[in-house]
Structures are given as structure tokens and as C-alpha cells.
N, C-alpha and C. Protein backbone atom coordinates (compact mmCIF):
# COMPACT_ATOMS: atom_id res chain seq x y z
N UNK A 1 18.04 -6.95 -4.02
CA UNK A 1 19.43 -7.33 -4.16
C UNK A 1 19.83 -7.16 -5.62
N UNK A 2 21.01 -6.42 -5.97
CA UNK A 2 21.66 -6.65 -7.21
C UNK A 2 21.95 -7.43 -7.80
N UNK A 3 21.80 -8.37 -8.65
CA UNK A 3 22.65 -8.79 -9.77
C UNK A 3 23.89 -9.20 -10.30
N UNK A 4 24.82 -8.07 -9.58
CA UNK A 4 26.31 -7.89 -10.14
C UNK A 4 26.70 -7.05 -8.88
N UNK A 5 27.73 -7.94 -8.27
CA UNK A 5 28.51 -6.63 -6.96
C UNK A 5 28.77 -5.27 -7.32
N UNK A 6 29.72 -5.25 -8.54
CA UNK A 6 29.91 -4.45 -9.17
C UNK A 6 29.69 -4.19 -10.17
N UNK A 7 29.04 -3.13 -11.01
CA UNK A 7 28.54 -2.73 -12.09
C UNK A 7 29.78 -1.41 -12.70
N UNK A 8 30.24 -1.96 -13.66
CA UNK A 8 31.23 -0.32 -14.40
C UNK A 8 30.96 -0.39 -15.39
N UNK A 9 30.11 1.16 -15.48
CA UNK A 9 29.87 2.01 -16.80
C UNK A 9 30.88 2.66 -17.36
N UNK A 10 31.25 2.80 -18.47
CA UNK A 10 32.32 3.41 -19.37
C UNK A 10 31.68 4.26 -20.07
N UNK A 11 31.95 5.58 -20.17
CA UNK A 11 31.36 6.55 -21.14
C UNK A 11 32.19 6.50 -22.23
N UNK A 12 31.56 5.75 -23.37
CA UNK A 12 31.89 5.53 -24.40
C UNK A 12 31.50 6.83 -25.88
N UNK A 13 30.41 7.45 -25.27
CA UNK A 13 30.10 8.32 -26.67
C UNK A 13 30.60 8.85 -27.22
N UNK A 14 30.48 9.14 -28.52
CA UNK A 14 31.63 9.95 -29.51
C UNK A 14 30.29 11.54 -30.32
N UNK A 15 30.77 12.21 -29.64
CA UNK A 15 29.78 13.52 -30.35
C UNK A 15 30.04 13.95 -31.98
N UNK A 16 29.32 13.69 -32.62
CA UNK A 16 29.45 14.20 -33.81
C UNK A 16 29.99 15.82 -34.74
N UNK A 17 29.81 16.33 -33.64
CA UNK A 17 29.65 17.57 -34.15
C UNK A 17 31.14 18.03 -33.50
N UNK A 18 32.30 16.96 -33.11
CA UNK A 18 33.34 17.52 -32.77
C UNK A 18 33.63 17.94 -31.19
N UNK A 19 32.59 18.20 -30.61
CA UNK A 19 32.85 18.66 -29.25
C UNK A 19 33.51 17.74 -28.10
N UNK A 20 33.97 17.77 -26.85
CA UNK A 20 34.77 17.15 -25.94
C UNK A 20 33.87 15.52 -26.13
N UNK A 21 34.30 14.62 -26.12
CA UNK A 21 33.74 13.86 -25.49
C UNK A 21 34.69 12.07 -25.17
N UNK A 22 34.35 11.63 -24.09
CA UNK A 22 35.48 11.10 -23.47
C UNK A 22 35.70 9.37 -24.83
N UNK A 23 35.12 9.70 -25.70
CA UNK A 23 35.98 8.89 -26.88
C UNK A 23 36.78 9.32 -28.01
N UNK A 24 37.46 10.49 -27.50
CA UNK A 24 38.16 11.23 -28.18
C UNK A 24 39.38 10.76 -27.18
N UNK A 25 39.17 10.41 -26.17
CA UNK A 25 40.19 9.72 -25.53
C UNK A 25 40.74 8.46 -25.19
N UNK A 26 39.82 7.81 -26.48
CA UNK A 26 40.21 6.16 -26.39
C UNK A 26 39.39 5.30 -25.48
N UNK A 27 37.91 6.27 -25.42
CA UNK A 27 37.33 5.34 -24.18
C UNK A 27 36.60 3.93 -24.35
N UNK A 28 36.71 3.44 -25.62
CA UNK A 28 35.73 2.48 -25.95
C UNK A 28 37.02 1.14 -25.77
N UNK A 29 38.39 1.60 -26.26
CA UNK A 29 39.51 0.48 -26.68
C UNK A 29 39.85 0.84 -24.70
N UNK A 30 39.58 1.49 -24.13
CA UNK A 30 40.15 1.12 -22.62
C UNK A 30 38.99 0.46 -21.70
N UNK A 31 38.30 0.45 -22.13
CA UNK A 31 36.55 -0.26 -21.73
C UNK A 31 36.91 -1.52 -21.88
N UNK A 32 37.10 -1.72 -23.59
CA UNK A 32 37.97 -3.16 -24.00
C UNK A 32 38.49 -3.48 -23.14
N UNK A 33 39.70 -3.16 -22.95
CA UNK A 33 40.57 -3.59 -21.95
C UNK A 33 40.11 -3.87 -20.73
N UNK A 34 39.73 -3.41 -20.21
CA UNK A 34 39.01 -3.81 -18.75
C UNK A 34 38.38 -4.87 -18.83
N UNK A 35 37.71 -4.64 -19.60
CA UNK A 35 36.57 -6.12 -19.78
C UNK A 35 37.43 -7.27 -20.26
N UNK A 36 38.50 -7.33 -20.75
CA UNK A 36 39.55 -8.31 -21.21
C UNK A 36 40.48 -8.69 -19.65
N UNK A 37 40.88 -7.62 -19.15
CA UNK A 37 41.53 -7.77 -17.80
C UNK A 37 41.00 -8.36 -16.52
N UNK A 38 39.54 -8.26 -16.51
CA UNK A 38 38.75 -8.65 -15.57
C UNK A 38 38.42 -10.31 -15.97
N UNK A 39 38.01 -10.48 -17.14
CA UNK A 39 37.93 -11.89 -17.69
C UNK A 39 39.47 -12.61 -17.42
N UNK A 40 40.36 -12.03 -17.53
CA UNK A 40 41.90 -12.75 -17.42
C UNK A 40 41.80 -13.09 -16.00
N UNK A 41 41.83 -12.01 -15.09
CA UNK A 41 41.98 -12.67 -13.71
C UNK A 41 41.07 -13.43 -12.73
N UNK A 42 40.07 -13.87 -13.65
CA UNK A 42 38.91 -14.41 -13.36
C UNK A 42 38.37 -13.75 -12.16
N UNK A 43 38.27 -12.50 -11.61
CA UNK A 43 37.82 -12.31 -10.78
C UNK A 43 36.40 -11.87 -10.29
N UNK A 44 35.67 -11.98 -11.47
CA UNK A 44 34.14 -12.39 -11.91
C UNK A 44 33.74 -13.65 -11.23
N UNK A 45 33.23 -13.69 -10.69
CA UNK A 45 32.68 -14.97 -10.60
C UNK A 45 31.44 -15.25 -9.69
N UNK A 46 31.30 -16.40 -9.08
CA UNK A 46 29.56 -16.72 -8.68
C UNK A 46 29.89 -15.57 -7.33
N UNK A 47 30.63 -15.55 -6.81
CA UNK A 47 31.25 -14.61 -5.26
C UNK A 47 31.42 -13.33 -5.62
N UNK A 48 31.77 -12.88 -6.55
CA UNK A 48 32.14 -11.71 -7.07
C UNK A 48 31.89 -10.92 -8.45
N UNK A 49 30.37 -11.10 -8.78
CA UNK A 49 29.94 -10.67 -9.92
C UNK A 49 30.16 -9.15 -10.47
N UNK A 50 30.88 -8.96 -11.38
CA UNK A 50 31.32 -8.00 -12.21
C UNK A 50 30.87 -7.73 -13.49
N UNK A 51 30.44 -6.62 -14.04
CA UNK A 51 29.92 -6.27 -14.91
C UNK A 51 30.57 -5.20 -15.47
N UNK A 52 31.11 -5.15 -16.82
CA UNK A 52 31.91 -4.17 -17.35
C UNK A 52 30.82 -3.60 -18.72
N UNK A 53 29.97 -2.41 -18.73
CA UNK A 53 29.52 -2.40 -19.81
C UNK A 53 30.18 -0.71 -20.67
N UNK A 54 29.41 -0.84 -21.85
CA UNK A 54 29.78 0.81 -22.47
C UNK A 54 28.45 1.43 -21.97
N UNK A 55 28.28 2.92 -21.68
CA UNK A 55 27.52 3.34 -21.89
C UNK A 55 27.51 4.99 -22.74
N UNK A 56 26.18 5.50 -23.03
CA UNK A 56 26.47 6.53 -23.50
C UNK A 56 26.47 7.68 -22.96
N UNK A 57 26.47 9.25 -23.38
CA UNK A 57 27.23 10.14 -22.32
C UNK A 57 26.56 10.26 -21.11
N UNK A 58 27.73 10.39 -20.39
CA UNK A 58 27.30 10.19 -18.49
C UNK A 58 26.97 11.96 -18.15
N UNK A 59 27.06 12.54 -19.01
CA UNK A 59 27.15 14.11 -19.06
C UNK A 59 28.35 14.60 -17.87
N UNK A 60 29.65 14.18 -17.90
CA UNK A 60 31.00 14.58 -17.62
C UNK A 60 31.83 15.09 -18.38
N UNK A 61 32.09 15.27 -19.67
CA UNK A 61 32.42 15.43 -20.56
C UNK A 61 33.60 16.08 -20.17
N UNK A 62 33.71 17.49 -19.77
CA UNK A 62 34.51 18.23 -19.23
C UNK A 62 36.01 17.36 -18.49
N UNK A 63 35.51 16.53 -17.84
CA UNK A 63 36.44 15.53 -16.91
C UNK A 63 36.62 14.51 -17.18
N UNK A 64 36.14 14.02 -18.31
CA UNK A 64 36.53 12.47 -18.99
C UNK A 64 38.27 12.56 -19.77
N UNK A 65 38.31 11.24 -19.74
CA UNK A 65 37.08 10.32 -20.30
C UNK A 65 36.72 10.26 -18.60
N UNK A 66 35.61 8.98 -18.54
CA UNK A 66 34.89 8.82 -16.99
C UNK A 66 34.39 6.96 -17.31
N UNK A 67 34.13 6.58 -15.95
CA UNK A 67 33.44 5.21 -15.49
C UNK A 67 32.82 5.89 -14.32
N UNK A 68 32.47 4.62 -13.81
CA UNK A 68 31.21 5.22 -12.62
C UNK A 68 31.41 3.88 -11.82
N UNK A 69 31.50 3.41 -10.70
CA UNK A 69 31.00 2.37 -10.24
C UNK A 69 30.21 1.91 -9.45
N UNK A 70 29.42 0.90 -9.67
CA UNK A 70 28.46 0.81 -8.86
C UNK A 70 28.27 -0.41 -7.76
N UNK A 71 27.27 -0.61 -6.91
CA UNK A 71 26.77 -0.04 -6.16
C UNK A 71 26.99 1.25 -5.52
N UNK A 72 28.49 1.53 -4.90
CA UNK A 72 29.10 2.55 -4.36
C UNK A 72 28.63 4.34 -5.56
N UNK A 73 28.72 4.41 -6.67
CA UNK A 73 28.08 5.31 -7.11
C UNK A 73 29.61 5.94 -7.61
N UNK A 74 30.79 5.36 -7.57
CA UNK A 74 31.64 6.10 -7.26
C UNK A 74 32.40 6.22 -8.93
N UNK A 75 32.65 7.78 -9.26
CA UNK A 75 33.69 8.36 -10.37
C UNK A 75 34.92 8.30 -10.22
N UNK A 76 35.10 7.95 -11.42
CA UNK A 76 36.67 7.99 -11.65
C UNK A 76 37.01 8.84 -12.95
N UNK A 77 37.72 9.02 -13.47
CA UNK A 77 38.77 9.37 -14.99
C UNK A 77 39.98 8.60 -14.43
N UNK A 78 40.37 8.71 -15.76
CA UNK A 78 42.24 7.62 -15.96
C UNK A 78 42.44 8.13 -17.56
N UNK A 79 43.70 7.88 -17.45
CA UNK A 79 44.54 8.66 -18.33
C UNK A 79 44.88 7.34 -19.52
N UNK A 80 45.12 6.03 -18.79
CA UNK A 80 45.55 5.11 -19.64
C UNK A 80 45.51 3.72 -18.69
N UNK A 81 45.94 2.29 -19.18
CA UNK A 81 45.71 1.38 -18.57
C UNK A 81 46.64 1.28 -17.41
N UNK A 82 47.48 1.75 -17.18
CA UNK A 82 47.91 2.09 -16.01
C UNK A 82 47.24 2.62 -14.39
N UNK A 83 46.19 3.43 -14.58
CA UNK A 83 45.32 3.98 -14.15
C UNK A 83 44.00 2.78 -14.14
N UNK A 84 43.79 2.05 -15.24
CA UNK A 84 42.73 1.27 -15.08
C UNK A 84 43.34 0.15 -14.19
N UNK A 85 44.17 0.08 -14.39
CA UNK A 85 45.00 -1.34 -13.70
C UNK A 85 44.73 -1.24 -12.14
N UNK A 86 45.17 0.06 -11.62
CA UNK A 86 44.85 0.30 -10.25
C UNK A 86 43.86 0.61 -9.78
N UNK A 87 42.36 0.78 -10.68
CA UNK A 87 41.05 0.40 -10.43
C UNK A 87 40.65 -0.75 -10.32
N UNK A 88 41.16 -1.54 -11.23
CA UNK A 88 40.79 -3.10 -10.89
C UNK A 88 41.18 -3.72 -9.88
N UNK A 89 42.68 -3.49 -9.27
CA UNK A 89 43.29 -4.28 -8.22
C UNK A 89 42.49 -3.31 -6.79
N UNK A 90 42.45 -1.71 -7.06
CA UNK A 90 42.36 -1.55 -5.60
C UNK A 90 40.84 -1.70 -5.67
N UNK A 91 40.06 -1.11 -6.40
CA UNK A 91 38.54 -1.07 -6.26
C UNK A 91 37.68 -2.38 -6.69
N UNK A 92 37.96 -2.65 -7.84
CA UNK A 92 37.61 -3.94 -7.94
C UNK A 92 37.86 -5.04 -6.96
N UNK A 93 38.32 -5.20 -7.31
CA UNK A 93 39.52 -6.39 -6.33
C UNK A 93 38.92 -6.38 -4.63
N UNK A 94 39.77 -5.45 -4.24
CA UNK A 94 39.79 -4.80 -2.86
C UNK A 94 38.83 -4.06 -2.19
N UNK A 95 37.95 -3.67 -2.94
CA UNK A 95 37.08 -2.75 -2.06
C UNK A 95 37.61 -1.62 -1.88
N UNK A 96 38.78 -0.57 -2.37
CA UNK A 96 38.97 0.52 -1.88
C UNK A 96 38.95 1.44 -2.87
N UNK A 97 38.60 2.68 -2.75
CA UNK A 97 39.07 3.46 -3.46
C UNK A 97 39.76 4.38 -4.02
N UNK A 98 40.16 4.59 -5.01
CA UNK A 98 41.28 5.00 -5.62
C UNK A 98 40.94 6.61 -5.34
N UNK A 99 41.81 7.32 -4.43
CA UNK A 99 41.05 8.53 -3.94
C UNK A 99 41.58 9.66 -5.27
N UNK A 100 42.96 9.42 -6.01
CA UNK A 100 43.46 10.54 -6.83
C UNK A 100 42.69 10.54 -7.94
N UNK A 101 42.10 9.24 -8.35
CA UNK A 101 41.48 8.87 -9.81
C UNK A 101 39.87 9.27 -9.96
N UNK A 102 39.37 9.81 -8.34
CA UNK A 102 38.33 10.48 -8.29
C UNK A 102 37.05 11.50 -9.18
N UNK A 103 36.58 11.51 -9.60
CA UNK A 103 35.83 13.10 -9.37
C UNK A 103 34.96 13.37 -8.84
């Protein structure tokens, strides 16, 4: 048994040498956010354990920025908190997934 219902990885890495990588798109301050948004609506809890962490490159690069969620295994990209917003309410939250925010 898991730990955490849900587990979301954030590809946070920043490549040195200049090349694509999904913190060139603000992925560490929208990680923030999530993890601030999820703590607000308390929807963490002993019933519904959530885990928001950073991690480093998920090797997507091309299609980031990116998260991942887990158990389900399932990718996303988002453009801005708008996009994260409707990960939290439909996938988080709800159990469904966000089929456009895919990859």
C-alpha cells in the first residue's frame, strides 16, 4: 500500500548549458503554487493523502514544462495556474482526468 493517494512530481530542473528545460517555464514558482493551493483547501488529509514534490528532469523536456501523477502514472503540461487549478479540482479532487492537459 502507498503512503500518499496521490503523489505529484513537478519537473523542476533548470539545464545549464541553456537548452529546453521545463524551468525556463516557471516550473519551480507553479510547483509552489500547487503545494500552497492544495494546503489552502485542505484537501490533504488522513482520507486523502497528497504529496506535492519537485523533482529533477523527468526527460520530457520537449513537452514541458510536465508533472506526472501518481498512482495512476498519469502526464500532464499546463501553461499557467489556470491549467493547474483544473488539475487540482478535476484530478486531484475528483478523480478525473484532465484529457486536453495530457501527454
Amino acid at each position: 500500500m502507498s503512503h500518499f493517494d496521490k503523489h505529484v512530481f513537478f519537473c523542476t530542473n533548470q539545464r545549464a548549458n541553456g537548452d529546453s528545460c521545463c524551468n525556463n517555464f516557471g516550473a519551480q514558482k507553479l510547483r509552489d503554487y500547487v503545494k500552497d493551493k492544495v494546503k489552502q483547501l485542505a484537501i490533504s488529509n488522513a482520507e486523502n493523502r497528497i504529496r506535492i514534490n519537485s523533482a529533477g528532469c523527468l526527460d520530457r523536456c520537449d513537452e514541458g514544462p510536465v508533472l506526472v501523477i501518481y498512482p495512476e502514472g498519469t502526464w500532464y503540461t499546463f501553461i499557467d495556474e489556470s491549467d493547474l487549478d483544473e488539475i487540482i479540482s478535476e484530478h486531484l479532487q475528483h478523480g478525473r482526468i484532465v484529457a486536453r492537459l495530457t501527454i
